[in-house]
PDB file of N, CA and C in Angstrom:
ATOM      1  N   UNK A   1     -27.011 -10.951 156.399  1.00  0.00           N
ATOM      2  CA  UNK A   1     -27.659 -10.246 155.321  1.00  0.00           C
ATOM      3  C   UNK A   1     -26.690 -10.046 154.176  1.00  0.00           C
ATOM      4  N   UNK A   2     -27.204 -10.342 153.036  1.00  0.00           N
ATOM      5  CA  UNK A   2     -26.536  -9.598 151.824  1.00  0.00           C
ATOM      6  C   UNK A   2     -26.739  -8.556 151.390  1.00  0.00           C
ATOM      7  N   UNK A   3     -25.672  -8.292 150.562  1.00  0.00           N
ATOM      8  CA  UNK A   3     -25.800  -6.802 149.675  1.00  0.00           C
ATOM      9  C   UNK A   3     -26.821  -7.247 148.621  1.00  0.00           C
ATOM     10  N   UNK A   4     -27.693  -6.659 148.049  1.00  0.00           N
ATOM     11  CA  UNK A   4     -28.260  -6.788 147.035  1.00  0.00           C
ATOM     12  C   UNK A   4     -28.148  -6.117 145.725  1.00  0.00           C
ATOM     13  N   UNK A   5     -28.047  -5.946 144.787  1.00  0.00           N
ATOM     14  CA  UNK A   5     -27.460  -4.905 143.713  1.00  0.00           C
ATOM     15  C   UNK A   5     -28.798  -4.087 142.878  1.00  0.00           C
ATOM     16  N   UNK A   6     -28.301  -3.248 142.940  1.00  0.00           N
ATOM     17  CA  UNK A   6     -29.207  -2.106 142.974  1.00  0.00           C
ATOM     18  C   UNK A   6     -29.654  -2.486 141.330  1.00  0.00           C
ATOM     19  N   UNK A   7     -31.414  -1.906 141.208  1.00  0.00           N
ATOM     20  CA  UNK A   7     -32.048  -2.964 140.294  1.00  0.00           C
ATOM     21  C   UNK A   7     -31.385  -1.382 139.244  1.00  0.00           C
ATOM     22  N   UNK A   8     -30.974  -0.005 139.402  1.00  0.00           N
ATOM     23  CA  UNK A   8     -30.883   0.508 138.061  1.00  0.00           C
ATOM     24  C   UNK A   8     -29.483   0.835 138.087  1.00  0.00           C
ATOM     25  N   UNK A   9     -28.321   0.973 137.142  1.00  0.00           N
ATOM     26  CA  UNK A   9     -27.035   1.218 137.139  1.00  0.00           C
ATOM     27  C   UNK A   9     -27.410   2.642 137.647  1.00  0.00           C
ATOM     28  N   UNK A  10     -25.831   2.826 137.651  1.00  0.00           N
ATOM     29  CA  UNK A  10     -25.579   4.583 138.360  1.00  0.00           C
ATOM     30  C   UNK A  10     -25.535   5.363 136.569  1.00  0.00           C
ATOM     31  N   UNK A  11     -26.137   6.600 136.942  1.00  0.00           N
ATOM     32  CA  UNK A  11     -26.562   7.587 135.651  1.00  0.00           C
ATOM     33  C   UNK A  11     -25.637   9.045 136.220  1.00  0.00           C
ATOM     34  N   UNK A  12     -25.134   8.994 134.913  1.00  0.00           N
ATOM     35  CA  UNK A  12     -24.094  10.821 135.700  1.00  0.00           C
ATOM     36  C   UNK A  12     -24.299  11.331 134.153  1.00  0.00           C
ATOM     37  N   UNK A  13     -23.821  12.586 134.166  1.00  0.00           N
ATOM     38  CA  UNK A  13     -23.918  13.958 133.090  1.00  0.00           C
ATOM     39  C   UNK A  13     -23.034  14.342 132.563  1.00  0.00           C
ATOM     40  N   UNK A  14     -23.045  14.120 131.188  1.00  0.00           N
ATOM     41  CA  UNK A  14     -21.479  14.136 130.213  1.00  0.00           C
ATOM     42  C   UNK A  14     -21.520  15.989 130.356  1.00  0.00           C
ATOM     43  N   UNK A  15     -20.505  16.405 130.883  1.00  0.00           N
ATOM     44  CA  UNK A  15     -20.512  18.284 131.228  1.00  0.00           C
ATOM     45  C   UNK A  15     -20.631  18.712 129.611  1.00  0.00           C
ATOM     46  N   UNK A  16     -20.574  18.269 128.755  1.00  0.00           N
ATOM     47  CA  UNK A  16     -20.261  18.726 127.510  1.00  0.00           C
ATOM     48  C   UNK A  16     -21.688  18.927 127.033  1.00  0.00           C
ATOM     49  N   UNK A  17     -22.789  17.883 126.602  1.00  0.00           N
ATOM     50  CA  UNK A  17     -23.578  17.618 125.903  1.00  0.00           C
ATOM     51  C   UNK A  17     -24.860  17.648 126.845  1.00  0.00           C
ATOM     52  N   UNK A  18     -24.700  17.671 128.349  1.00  0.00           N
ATOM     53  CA  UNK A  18     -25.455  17.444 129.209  1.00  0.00           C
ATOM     54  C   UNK A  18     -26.822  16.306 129.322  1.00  0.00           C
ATOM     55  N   UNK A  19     -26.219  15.628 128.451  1.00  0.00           N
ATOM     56  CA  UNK A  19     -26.779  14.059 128.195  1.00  0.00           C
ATOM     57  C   UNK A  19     -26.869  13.318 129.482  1.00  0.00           C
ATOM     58  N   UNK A  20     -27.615  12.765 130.168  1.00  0.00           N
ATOM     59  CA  UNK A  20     -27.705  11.480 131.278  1.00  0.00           C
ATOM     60  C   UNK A  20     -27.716  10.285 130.668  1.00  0.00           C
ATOM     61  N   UNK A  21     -26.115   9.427 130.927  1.00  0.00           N
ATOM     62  CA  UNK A  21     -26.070   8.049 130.579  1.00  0.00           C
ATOM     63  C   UNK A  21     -25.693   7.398 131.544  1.00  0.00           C
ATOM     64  N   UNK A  22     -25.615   6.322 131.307  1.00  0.00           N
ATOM     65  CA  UNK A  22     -25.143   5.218 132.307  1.00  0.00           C
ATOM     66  C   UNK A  22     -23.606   5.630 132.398  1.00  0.00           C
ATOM     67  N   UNK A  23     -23.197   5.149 133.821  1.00  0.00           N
ATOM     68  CA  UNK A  23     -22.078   5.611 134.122  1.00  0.00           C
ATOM     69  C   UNK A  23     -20.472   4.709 133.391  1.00  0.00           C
ATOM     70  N   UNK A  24     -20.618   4.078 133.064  1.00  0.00           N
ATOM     71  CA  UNK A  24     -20.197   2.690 132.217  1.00  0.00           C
ATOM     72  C   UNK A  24     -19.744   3.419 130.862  1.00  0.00           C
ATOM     73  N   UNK A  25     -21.047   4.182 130.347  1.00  0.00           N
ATOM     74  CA  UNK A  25     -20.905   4.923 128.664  1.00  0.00           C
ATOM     75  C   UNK A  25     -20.457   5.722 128.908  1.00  0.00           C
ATOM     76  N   UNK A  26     -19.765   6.536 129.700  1.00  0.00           N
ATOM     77  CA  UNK A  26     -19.415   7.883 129.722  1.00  0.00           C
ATOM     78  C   UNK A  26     -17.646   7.703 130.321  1.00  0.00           C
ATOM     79  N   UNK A  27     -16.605   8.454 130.024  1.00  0.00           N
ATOM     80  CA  UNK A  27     -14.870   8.610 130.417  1.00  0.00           C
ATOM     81  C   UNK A  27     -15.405   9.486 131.560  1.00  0.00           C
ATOM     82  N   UNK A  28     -14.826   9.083 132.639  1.00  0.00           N
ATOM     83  CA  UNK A  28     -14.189   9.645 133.887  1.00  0.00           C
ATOM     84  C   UNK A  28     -13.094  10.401 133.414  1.00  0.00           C
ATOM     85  N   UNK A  29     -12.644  11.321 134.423  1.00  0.00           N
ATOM     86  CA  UNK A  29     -11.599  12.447 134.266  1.00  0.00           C
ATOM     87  C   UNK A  29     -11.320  13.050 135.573  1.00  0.00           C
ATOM     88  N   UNK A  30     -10.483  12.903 135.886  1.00  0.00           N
ATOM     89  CA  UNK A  30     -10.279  13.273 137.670  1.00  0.00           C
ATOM     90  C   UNK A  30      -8.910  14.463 137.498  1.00  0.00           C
ATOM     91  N   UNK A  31      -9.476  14.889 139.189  1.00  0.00           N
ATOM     92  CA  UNK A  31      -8.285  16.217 138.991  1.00  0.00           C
ATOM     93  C   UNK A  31      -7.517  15.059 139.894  1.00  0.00           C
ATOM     94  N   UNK A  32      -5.916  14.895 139.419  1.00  0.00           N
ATOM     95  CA  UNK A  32      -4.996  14.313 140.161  1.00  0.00           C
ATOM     96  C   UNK A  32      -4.403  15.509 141.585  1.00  0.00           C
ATOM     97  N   UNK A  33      -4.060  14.628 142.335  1.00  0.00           N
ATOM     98  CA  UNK A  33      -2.837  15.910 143.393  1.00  0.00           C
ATOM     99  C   UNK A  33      -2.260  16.866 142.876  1.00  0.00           C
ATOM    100  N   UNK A  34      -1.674  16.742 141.793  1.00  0.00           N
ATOM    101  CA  UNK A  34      -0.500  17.558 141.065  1.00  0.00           C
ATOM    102  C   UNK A  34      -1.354  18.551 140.621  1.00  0.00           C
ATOM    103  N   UNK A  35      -2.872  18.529 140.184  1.00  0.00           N
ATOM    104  CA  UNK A  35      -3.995  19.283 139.706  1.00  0.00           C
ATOM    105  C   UNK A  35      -3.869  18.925 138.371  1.00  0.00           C
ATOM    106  N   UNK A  36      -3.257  17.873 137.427  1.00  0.00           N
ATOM    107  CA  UNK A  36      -3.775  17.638 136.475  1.00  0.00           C
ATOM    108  C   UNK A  36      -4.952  16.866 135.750  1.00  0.00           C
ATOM    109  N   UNK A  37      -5.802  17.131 134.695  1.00  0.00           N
ATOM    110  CA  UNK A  37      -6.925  16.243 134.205  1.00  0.00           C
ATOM    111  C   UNK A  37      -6.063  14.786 133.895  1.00  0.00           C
ATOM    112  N   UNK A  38      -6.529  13.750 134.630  1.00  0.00           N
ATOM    113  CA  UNK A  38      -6.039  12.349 134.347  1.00  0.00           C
ATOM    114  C   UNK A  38      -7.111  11.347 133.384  1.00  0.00           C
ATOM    115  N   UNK A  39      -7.119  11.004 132.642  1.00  0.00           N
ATOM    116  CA  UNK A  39      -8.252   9.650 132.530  1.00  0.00           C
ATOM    117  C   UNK A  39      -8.456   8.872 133.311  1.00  0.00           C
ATOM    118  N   UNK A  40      -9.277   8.404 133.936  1.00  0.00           N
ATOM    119  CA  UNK A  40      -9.678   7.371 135.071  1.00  0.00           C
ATOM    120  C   UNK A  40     -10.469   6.313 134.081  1.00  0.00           C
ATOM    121  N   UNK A  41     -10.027   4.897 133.580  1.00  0.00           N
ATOM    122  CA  UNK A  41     -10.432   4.346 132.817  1.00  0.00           C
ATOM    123  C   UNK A  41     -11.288   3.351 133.821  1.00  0.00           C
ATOM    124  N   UNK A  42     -11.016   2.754 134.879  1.00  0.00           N
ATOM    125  CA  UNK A  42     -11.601   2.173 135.960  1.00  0.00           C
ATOM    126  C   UNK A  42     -12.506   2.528 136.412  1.00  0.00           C
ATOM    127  N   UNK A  43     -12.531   4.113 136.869  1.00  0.00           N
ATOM    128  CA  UNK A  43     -13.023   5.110 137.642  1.00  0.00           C
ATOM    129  C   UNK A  43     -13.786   4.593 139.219  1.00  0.00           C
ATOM    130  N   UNK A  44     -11.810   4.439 139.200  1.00  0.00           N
ATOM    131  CA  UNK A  44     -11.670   4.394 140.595  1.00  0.00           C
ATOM    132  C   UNK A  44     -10.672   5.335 141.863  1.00  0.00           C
ATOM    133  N   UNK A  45     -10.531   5.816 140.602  1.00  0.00           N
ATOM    134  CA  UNK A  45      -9.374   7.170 140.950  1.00  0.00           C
ATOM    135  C   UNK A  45      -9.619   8.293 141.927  1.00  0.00           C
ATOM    136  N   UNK A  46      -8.847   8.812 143.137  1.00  0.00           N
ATOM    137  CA  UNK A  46      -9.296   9.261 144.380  1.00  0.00           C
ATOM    138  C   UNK A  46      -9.662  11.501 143.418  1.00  0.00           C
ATOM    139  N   UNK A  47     -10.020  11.417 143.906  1.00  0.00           N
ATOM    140  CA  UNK A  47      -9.840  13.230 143.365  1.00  0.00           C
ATOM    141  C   UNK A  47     -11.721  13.868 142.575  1.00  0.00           C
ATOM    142  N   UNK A  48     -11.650  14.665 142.540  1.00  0.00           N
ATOM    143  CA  UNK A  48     -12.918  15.076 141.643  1.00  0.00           C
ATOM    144  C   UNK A  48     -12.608  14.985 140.478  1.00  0.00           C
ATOM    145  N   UNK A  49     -13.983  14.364 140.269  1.00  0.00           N
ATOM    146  CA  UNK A  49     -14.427  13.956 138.521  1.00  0.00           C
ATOM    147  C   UNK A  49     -14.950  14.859 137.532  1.00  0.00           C
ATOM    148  N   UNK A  50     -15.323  14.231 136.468  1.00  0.00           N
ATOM    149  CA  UNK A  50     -16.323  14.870 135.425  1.00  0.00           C
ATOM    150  C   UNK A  50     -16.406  13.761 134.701  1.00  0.00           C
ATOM    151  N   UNK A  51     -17.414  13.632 134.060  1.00  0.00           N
ATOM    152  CA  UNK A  51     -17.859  12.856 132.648  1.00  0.00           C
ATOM    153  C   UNK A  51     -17.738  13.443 131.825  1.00  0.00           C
ATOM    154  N   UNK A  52     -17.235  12.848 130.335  1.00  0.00           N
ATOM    155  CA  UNK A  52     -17.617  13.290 128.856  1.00  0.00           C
ATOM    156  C   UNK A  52     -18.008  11.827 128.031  1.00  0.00           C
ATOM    157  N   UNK A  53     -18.712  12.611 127.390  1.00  0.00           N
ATOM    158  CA  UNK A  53     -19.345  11.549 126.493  1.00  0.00           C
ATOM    159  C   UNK A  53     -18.071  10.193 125.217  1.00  0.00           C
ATOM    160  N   UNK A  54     -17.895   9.686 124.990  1.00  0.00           N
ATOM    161  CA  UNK A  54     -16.836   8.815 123.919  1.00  0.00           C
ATOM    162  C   UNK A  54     -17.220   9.817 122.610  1.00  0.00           C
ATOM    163  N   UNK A  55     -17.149  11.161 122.556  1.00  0.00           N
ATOM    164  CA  UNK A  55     -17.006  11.215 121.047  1.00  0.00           C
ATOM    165  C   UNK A  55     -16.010  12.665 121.457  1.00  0.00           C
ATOM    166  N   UNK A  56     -15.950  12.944 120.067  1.00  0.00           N
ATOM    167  CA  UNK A  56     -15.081  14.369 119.348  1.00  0.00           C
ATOM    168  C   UNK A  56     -15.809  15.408 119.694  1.00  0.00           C
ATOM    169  N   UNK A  57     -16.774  15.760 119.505  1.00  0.00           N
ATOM    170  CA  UNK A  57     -17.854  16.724 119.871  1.00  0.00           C
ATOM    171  C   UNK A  57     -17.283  17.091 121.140  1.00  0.00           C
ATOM    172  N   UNK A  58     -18.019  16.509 121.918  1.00  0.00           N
ATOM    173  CA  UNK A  58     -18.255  16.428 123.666  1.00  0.00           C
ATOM    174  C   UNK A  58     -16.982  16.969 124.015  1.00  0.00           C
ATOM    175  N   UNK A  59     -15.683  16.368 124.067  1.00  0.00           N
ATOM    176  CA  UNK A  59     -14.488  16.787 124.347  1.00  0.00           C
ATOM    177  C   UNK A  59     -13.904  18.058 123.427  1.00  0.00           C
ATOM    178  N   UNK A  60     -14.084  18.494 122.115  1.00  0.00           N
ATOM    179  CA  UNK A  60     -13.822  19.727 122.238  1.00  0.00           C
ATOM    180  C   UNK A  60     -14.396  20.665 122.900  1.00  0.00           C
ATOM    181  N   UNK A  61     -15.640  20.734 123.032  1.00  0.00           N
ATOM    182  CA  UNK A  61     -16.637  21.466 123.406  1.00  0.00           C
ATOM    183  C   UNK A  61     -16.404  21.427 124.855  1.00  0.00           C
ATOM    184  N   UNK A  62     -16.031  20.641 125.355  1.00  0.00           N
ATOM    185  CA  UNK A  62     -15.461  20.976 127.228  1.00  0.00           C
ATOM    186  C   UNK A  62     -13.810  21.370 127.496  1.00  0.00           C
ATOM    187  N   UNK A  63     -13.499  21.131 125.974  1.00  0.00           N
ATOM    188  CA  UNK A  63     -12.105  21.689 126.294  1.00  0.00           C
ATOM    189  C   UNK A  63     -11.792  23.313 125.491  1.00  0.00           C
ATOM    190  N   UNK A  64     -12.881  23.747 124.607  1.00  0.00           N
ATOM    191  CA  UNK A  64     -12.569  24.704 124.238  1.00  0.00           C
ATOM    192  C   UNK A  64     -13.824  26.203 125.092  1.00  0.00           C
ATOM    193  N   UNK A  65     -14.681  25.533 125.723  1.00  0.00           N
ATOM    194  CA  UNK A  65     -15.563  26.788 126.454  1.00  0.00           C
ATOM    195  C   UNK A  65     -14.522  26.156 128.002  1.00  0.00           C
ATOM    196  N   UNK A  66     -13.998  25.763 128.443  1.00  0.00           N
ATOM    197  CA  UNK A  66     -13.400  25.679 129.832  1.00  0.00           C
ATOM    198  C   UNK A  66     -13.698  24.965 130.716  1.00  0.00           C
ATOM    199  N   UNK A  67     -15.018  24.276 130.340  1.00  0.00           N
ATOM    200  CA  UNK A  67     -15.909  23.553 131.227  1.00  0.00           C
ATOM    201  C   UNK A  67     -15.349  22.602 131.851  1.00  0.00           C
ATOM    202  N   UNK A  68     -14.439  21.465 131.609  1.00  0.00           N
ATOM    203  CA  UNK A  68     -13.570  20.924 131.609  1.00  0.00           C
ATOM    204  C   UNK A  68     -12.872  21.553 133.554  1.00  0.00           C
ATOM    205  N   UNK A  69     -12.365  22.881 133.113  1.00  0.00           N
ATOM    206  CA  UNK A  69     -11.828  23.349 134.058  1.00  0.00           C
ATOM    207  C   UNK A  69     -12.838  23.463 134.929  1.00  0.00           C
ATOM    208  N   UNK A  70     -14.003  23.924 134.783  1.00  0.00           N
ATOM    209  CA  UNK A  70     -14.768  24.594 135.475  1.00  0.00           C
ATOM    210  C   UNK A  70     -15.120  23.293 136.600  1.00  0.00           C
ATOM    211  N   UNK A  71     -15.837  21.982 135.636  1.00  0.00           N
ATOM    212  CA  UNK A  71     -15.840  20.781 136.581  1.00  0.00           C
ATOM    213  C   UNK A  71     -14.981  20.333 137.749  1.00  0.00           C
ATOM    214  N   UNK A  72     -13.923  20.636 137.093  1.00  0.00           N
ATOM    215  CA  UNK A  72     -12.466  19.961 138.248  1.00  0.00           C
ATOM    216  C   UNK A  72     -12.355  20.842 138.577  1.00  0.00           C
ATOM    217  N   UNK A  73     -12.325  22.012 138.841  1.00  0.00           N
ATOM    218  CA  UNK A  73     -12.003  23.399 139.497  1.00  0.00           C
ATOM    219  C   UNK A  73     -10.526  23.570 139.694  1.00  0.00           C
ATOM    220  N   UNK A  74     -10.175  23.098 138.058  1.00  0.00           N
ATOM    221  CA  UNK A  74      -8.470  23.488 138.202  1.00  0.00           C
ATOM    222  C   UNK A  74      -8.591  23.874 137.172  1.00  0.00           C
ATOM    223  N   UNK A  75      -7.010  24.482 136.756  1.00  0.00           N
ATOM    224  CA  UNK A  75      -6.408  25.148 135.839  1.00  0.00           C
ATOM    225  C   UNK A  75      -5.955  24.157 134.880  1.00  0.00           C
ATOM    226  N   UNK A  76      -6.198  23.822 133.826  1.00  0.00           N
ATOM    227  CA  UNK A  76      -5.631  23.075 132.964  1.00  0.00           C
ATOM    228  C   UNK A  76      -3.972  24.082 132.156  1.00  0.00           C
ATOM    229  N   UNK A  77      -2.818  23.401 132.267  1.00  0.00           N
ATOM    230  CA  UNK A  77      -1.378  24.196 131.477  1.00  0.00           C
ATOM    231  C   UNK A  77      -1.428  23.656 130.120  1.00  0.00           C
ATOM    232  N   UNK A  78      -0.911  24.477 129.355  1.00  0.00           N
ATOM    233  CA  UNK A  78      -1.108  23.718 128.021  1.00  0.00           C
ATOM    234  C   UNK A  78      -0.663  22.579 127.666  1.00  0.00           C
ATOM    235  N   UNK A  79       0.282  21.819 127.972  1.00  0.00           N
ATOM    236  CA  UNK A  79       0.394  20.358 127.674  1.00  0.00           C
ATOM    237  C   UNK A  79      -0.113  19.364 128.256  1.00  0.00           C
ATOM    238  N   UNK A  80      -0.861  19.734 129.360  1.00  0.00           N
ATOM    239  CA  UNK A  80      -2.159  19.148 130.041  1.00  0.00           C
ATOM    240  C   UNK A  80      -2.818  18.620 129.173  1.00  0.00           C
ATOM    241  N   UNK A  81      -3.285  20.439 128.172  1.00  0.00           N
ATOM    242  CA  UNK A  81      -4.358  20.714 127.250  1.00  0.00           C
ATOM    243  C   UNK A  81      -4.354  19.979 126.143  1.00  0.00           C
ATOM    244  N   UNK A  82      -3.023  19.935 125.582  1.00  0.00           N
ATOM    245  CA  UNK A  82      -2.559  19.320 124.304  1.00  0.00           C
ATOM    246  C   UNK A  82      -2.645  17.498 124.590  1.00  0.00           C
ATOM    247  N   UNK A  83      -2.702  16.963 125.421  1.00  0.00           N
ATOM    248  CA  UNK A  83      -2.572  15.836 126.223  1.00  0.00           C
ATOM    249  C   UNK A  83      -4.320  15.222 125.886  1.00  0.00           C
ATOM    250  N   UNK A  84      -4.913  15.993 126.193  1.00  0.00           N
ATOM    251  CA  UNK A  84      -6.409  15.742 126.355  1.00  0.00           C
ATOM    252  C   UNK A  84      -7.326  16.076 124.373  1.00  0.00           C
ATOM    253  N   UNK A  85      -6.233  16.976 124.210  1.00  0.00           N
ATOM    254  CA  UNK A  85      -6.358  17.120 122.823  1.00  0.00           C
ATOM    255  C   UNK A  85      -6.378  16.077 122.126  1.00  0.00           C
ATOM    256  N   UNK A  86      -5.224  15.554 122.129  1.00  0.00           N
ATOM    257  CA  UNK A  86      -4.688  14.291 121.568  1.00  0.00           C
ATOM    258  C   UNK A  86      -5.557  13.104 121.743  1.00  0.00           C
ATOM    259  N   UNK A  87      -5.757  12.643 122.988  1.00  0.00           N
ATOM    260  CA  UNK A  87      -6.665  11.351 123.298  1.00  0.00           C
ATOM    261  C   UNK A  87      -8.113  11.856 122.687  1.00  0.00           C
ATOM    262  N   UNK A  88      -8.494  12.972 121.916  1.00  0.00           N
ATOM    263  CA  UNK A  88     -10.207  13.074 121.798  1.00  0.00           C
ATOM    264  C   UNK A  88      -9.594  12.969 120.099  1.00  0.00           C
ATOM    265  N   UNK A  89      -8.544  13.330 119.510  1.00  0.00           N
ATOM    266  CA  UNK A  89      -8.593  12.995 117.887  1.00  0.00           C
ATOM    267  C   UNK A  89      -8.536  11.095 117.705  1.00  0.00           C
ATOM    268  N   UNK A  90      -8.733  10.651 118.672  1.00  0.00           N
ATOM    269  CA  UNK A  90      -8.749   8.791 118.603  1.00  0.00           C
ATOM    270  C   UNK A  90     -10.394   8.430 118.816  1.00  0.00           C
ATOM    271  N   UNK A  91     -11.077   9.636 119.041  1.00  0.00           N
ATOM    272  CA  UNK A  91     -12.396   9.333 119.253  1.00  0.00           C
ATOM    273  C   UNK A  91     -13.583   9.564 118.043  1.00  0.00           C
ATOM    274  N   UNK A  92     -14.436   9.079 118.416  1.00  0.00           N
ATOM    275  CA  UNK A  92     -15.553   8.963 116.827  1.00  0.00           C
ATOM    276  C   UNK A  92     -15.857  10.824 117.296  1.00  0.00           C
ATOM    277  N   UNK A  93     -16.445  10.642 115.979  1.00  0.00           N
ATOM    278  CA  UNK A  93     -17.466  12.097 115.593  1.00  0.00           C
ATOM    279  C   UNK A  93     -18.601  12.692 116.384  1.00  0.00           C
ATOM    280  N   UNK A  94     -19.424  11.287 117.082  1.00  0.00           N
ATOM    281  CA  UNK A  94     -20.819  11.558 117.319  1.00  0.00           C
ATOM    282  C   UNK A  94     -20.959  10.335 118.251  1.00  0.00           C
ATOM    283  N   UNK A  95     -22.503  10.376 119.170  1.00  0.00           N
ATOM    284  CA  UNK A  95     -22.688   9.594 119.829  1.00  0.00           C
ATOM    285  C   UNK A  95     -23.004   8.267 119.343  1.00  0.00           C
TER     286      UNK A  95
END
């Protein structure tokens, strides 16, 4: 028998905007061992996730109400913070 591939992609929830997209359109973000937020660009990375959407919006808005934390159920330190800061001023405005 073969595997057959599933006729709809996988759909997950940007925590920010609470949008349902394909899992493909949306950044992974995993809590590493150490408990820091990592980018998982593959998202194949072992640890708990979250989605955010590819824009500016989405990522302040999960990094300035906590949500961010709240998803990974860690503590983000500030150069974590400043870290995640940084990679969302390379991102567009809007969806």
């Amino acid at each position: 028998m073969t595997k057959s591939k599933s006729k709809y992609p996988p759909q997950r929830t940007c925590i920010a905007c609470r949008q349902v997209k394909e899992k493909k359109a949306l950044i992974r973000l995993v809590c590493a061992e150490n408990g820091f937020a990592e980018l998982d660009v593959f998202g194949k990375k072992p640890g708990r996730g979250a989605y955010l959407c590819s824009n500016k919006v989405c990522w302040e808005l999960a990094l300035k109400k906590h949500r961010l934390e709240y998803a990974l159920r860690t503590k983000l330190d500030e150069g974590n913070r400043q870290t995640l800061i940084e990679y969302s001023h390379s991102l567009l405005e809007e969806c």
